[in-house]
N, C-alpha and C. Protein backbone atom coordinates (compact mmCIF):
# COMPACT_ATOMS: atom_id res chain seq x y z
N UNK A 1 -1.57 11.04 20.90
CA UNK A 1 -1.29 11.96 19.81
C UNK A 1 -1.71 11.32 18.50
N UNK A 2 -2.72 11.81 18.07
CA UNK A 2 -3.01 11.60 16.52
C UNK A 2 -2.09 12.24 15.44
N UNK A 3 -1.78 11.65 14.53
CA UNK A 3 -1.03 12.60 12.91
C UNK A 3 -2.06 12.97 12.14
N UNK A 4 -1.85 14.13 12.15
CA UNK A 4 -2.89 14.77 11.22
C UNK A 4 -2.40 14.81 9.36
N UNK A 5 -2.59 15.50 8.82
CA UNK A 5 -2.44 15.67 7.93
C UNK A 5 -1.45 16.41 7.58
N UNK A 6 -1.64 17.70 8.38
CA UNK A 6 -0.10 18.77 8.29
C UNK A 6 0.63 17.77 9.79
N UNK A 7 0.49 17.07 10.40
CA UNK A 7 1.46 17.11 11.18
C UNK A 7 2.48 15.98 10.91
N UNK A 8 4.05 16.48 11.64
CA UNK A 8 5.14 15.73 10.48
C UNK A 8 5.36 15.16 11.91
N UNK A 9 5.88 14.03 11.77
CA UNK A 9 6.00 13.21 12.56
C UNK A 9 7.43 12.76 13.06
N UNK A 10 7.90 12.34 13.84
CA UNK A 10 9.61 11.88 14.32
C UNK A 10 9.92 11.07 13.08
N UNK A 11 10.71 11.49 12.42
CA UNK A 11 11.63 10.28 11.77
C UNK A 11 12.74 11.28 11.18
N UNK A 12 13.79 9.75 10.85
CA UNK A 12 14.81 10.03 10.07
C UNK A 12 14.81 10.47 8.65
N UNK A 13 14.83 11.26 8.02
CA UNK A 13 14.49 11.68 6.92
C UNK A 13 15.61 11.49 5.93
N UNK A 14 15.61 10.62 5.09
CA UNK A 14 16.29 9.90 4.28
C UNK A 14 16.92 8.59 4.54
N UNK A 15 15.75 8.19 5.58
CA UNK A 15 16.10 6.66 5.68
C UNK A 15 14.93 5.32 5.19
N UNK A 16 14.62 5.60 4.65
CA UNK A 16 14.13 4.80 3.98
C UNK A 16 15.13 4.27 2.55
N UNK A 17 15.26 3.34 2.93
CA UNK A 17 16.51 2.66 1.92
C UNK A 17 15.66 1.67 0.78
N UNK A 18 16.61 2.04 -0.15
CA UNK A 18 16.08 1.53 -1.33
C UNK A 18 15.38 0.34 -1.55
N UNK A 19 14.12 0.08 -2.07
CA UNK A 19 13.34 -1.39 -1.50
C UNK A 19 12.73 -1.92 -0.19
N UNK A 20 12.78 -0.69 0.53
CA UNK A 20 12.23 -1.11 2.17
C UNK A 20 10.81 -1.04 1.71
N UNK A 21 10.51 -2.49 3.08
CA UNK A 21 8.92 -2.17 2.60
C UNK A 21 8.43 -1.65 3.50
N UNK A 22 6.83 -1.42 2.66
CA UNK A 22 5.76 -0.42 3.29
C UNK A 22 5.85 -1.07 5.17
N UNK A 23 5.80 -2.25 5.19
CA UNK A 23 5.44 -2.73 6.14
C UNK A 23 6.56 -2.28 7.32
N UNK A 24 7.50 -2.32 7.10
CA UNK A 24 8.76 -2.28 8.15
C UNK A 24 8.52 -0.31 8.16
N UNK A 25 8.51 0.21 7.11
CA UNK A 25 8.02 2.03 7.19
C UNK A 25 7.22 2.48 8.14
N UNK A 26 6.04 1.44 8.13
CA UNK A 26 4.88 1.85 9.51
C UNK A 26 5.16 1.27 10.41
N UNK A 27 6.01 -0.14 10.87
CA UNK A 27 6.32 -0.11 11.75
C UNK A 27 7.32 1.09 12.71
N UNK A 28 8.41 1.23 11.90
CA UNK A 28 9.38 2.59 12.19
C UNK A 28 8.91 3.49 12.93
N UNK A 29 7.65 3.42 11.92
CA UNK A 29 7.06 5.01 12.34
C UNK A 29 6.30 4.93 13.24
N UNK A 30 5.51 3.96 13.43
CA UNK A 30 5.03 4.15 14.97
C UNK A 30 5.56 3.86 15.53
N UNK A 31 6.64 3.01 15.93
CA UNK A 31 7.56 2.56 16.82
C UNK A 31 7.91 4.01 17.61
N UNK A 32 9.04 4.95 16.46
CA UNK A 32 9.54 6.36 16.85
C UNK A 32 8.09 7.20 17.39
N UNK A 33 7.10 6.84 17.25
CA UNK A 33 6.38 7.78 17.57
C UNK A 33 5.24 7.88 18.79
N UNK A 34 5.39 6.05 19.12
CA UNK A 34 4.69 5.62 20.18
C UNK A 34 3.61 5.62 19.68
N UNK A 35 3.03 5.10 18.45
CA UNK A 35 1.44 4.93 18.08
C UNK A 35 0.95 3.74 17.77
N UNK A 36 -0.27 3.54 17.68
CA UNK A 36 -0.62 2.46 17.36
C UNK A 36 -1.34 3.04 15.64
N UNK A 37 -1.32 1.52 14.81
CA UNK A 37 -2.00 2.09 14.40
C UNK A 37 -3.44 2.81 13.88
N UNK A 38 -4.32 2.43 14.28
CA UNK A 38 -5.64 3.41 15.16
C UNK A 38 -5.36 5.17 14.78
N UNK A 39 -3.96 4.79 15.54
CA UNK A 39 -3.93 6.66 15.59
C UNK A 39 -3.29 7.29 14.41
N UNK A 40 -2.80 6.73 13.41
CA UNK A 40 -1.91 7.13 12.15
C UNK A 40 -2.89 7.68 10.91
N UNK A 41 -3.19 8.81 11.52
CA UNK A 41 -4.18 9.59 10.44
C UNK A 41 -3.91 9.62 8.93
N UNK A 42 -2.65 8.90 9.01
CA UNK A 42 -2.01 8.96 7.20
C UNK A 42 -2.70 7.40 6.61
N UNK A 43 -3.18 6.81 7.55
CA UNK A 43 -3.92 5.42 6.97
C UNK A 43 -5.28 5.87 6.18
N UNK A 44 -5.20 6.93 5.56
CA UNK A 44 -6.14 7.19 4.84
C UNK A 44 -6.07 6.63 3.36
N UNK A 45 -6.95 6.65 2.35
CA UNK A 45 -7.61 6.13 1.69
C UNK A 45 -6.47 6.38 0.31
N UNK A 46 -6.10 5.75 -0.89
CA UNK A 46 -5.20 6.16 -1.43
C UNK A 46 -5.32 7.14 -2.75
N UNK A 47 -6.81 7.24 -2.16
CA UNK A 47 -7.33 8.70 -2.81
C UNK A 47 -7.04 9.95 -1.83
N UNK A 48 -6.76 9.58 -0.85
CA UNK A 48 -6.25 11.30 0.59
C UNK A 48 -7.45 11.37 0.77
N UNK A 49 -8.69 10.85 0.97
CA UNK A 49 -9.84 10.91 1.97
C UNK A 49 -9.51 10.77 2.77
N UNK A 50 -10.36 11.64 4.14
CA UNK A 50 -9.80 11.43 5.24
C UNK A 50 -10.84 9.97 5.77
N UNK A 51 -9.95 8.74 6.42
CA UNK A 51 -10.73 8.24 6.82
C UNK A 51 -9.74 6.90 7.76
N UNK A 52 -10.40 6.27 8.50
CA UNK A 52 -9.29 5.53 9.26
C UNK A 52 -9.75 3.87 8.94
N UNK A 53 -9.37 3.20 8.14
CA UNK A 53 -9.66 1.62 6.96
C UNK A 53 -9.73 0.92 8.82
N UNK A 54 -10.25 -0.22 8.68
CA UNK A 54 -10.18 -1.55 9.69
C UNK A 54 -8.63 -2.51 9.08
N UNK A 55 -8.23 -2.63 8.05
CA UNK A 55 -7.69 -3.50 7.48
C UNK A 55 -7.01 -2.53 6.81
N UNK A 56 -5.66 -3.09 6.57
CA UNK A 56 -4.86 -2.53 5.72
C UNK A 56 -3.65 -3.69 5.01
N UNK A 57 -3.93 -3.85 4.35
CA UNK A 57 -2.91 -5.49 3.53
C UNK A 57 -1.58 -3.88 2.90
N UNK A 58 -0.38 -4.35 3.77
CA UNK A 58 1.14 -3.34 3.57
C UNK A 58 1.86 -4.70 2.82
N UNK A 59 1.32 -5.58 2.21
CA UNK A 59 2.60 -6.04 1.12
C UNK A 59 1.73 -5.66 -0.10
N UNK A 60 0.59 -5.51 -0.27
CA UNK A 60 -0.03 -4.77 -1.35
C UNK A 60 -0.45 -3.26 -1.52
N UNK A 61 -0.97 -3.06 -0.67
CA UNK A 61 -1.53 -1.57 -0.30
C UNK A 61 -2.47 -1.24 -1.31
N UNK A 62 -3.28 -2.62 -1.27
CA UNK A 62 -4.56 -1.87 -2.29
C UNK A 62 -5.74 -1.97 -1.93
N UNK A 63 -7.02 -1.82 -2.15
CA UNK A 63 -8.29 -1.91 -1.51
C UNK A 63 -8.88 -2.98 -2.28
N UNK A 64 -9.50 -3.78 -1.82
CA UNK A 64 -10.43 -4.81 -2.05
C UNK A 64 -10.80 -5.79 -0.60
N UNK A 65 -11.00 -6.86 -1.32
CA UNK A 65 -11.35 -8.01 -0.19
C UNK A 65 -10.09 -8.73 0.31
N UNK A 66 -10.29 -8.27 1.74
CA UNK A 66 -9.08 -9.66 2.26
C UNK A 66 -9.80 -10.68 2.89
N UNK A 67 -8.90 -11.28 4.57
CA UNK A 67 -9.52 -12.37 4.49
C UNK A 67 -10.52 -12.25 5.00
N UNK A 68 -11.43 -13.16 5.04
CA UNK A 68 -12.93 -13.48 5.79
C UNK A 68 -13.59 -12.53 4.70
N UNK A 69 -13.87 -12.01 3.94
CA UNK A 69 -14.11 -10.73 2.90
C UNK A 69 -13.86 -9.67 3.70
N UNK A 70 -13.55 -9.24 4.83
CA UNK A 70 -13.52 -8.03 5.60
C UNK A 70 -12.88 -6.90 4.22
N UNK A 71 -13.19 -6.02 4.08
CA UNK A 71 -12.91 -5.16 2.81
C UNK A 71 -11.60 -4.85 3.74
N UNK A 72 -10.51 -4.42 2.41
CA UNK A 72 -9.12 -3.84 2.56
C UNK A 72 -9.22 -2.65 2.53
N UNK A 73 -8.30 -1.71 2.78
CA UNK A 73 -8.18 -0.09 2.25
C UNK A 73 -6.64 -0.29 1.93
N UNK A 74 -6.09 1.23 1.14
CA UNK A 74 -4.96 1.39 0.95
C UNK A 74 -4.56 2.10 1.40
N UNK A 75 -2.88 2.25 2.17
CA UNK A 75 -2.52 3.64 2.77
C UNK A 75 -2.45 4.83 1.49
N UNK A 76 -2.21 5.83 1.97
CA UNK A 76 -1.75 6.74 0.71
C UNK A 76 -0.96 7.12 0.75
N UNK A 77 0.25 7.10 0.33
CA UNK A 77 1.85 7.12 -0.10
C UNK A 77 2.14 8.69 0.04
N UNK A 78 1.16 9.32 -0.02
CA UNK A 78 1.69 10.85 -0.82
C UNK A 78 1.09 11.78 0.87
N UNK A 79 0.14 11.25 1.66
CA UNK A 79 0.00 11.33 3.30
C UNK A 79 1.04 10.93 4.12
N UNK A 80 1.49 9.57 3.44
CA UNK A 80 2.52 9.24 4.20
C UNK A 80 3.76 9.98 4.19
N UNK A 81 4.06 10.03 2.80
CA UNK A 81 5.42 10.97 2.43
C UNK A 81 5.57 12.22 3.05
N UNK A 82 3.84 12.79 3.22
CA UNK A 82 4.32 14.65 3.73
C UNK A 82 4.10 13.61 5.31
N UNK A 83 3.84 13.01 5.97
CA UNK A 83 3.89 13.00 7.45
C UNK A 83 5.36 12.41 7.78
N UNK A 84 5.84 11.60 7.38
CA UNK A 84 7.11 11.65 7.54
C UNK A 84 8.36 12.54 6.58
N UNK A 85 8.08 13.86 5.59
CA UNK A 85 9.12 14.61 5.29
C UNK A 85 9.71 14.10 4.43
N UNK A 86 9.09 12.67 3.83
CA UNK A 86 9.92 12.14 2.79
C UNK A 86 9.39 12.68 1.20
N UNK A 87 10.25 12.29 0.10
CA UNK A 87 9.46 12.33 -1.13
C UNK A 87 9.06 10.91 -1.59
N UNK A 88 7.33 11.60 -2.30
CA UNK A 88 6.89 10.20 -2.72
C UNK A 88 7.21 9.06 -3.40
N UNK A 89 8.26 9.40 -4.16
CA UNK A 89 8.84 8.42 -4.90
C UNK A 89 9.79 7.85 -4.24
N UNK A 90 10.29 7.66 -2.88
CA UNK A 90 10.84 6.59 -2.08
C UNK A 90 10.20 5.37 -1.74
N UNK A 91 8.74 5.72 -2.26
CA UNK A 91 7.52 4.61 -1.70
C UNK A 91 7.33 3.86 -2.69
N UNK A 92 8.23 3.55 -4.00
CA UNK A 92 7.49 3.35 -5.42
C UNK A 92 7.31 1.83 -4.85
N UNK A 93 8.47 1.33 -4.73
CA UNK A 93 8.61 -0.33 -4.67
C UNK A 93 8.46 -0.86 -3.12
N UNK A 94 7.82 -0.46 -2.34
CA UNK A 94 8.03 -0.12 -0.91
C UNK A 94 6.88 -1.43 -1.12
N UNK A 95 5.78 -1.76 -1.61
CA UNK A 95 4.72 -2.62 -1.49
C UNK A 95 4.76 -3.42 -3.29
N UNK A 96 3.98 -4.17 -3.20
CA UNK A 96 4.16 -5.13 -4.33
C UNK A 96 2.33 -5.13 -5.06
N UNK A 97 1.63 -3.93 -4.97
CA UNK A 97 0.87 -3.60 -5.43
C UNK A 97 0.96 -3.12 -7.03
N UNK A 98 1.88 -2.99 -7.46
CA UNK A 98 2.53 -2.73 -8.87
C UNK A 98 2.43 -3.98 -9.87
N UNK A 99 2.55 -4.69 -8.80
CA UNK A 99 3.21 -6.24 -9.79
C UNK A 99 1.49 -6.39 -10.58
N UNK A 100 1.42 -7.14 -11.55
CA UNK A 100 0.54 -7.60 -12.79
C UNK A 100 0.27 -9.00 -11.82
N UNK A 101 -1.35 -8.57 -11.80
CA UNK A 101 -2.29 -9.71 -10.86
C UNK A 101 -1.47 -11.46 -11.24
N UNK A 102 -1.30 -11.33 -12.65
CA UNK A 102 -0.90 -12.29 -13.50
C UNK A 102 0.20 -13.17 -12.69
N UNK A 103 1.00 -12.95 -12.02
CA UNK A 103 2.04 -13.11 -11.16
C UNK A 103 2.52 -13.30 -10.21
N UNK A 104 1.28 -13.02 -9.71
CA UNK A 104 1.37 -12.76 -8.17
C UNK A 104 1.02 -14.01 -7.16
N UNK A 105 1.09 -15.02 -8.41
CA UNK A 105 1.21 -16.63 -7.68
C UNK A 105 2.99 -16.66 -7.03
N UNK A 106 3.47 -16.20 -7.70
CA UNK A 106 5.03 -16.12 -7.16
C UNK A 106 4.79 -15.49 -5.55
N UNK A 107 3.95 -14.59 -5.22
CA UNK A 107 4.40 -13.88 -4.28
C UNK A 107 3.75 -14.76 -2.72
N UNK A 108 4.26 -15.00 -1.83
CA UNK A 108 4.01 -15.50 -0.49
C UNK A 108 2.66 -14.90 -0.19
N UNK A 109 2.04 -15.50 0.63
CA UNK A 109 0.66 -14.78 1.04
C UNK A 109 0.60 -13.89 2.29
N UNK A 110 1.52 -13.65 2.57
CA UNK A 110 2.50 -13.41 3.97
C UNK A 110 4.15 -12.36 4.16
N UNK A 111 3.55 -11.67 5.03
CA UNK A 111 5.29 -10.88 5.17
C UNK A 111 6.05 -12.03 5.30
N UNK A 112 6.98 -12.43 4.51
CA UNK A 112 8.47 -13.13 5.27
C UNK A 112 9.43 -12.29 5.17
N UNK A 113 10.34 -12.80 6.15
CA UNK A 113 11.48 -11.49 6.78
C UNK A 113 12.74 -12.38 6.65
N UNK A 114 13.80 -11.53 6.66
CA UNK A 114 14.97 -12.42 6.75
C UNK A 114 15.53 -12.16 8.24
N UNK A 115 15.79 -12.18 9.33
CA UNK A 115 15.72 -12.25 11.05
C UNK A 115 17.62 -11.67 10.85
N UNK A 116 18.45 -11.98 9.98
CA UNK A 116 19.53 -10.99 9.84
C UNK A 116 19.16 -9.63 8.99
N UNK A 117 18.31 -9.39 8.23
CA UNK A 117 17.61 -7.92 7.46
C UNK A 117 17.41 -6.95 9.04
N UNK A 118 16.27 -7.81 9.36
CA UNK A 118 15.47 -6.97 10.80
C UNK A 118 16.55 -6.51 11.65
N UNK A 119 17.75 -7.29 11.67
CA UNK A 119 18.37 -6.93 12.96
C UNK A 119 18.97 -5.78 12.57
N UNK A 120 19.54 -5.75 11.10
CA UNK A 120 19.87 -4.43 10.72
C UNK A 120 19.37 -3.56 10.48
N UNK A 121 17.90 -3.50 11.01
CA UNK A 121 16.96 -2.59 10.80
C UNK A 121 16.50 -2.18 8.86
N UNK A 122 16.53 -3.03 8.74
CA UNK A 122 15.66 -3.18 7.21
C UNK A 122 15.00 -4.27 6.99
N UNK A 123 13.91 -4.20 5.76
CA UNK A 123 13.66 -5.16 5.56
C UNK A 123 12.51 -4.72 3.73
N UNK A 124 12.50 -6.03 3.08
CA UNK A 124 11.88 -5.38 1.82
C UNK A 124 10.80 -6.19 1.42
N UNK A 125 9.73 -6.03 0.63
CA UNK A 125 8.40 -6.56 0.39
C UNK A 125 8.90 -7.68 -1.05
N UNK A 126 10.31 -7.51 -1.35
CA UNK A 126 10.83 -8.11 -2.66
C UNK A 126 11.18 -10.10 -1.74
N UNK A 127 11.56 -9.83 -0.45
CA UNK A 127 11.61 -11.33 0.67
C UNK A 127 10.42 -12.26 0.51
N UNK A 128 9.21 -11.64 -0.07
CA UNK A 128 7.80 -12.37 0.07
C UNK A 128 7.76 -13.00 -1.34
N UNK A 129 8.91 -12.65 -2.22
CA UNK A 129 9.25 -13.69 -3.41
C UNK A 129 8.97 -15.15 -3.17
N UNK A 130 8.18 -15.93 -3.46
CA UNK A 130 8.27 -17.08 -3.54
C UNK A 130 9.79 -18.30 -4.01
N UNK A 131 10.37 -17.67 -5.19
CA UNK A 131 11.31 -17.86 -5.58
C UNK A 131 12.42 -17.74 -4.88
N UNK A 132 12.67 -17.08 -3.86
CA UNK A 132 13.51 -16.74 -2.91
C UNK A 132 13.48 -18.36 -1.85
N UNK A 133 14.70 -18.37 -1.92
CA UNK A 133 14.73 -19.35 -0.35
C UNK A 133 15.41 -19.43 0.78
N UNK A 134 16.10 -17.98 0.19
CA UNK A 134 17.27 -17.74 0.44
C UNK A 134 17.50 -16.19 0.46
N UNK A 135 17.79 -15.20 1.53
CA UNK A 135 18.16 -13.93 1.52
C UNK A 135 18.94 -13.14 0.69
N UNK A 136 18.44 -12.96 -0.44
CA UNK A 136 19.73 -12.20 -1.74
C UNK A 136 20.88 -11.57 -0.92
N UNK A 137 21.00 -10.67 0.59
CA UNK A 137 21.67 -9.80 1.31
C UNK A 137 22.47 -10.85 1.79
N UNK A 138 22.18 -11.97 2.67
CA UNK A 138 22.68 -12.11 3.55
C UNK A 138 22.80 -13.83 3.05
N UNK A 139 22.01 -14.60 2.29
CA UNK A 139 22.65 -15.84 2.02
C UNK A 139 21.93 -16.70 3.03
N UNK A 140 21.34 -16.39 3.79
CA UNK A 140 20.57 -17.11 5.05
C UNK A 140 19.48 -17.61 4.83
N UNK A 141 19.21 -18.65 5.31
CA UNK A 141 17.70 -19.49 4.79
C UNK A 141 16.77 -18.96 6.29
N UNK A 142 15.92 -19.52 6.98
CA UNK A 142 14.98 -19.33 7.99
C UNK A 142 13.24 -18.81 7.02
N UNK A 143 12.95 -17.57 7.75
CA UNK A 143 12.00 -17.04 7.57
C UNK A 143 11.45 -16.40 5.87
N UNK A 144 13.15 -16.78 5.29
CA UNK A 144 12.47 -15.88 4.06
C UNK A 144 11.96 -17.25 3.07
């Protein structure tokens, strides 16, 4: 099963909790939906072209060069929002594509997770803080 554009997909609709990131969202969602992603027709371009990226960087969600230069794409927030029933502005802080290039030495090069977040089924793109060493939620050191 591909997601099309009109098609709305299994989820909980109003669960996306405040600060979840993009990354743990697409997992969810294909998880509930049995997809890979290949098949998530909302991985389109963050202009709503229809098109399916090789690469997709979900702690930024922006297009340029990642690694090896393989070019990036961005999901589009506002595909995503009508395929899962949400509104777009649940997605504001969902990725760390906002932040001022200037800064972004703070940020990990890498999802880190906090392994008590996940178990509660959340998790936020704010963990890839460098400054963090420590889980603001939970006080726990490991992965973040």
């Amino acid at each position: 099963m591909t997601a099309g554009p009109s098609t709305r997909l299994t989820w909980h609709q109003g669960s996306v909790l405040p600060y979840s990131s993009l990354w743990h969202t697409v997992q969810r969602a294909m998880s509930l939906n049995a997809l890979r992603p290949k098949e998530l027709a909302f991985y389109g371009r963050a202009s709503d072209q229809v098109g399916v990226p090789r690469h997709v960087n979900l702690l930024y969600n922006e297009t340029g060069d990642g690694l090896r230069g393989a070019p990036v794409e961005a999901l589009s927030m506002r595909s995503l929002a009508q395929a899962l029933g949400e509104p777009e502005t649940v997605f504001v802080w969902t990725h760390l594509g906002l932040l001022p290039r200037r800064v972004r030495s703070l940020i990990s090069p890498s999802v880190r997770v906090c392994r008590a977040c996940l178990a509660d089924g959340y998790h936020s793109a704010l963990h890839s803080l460098r400054l963090l060493h420590t889980c603001p939620i939970h006080g726990c050191e490991g992965s973040v």
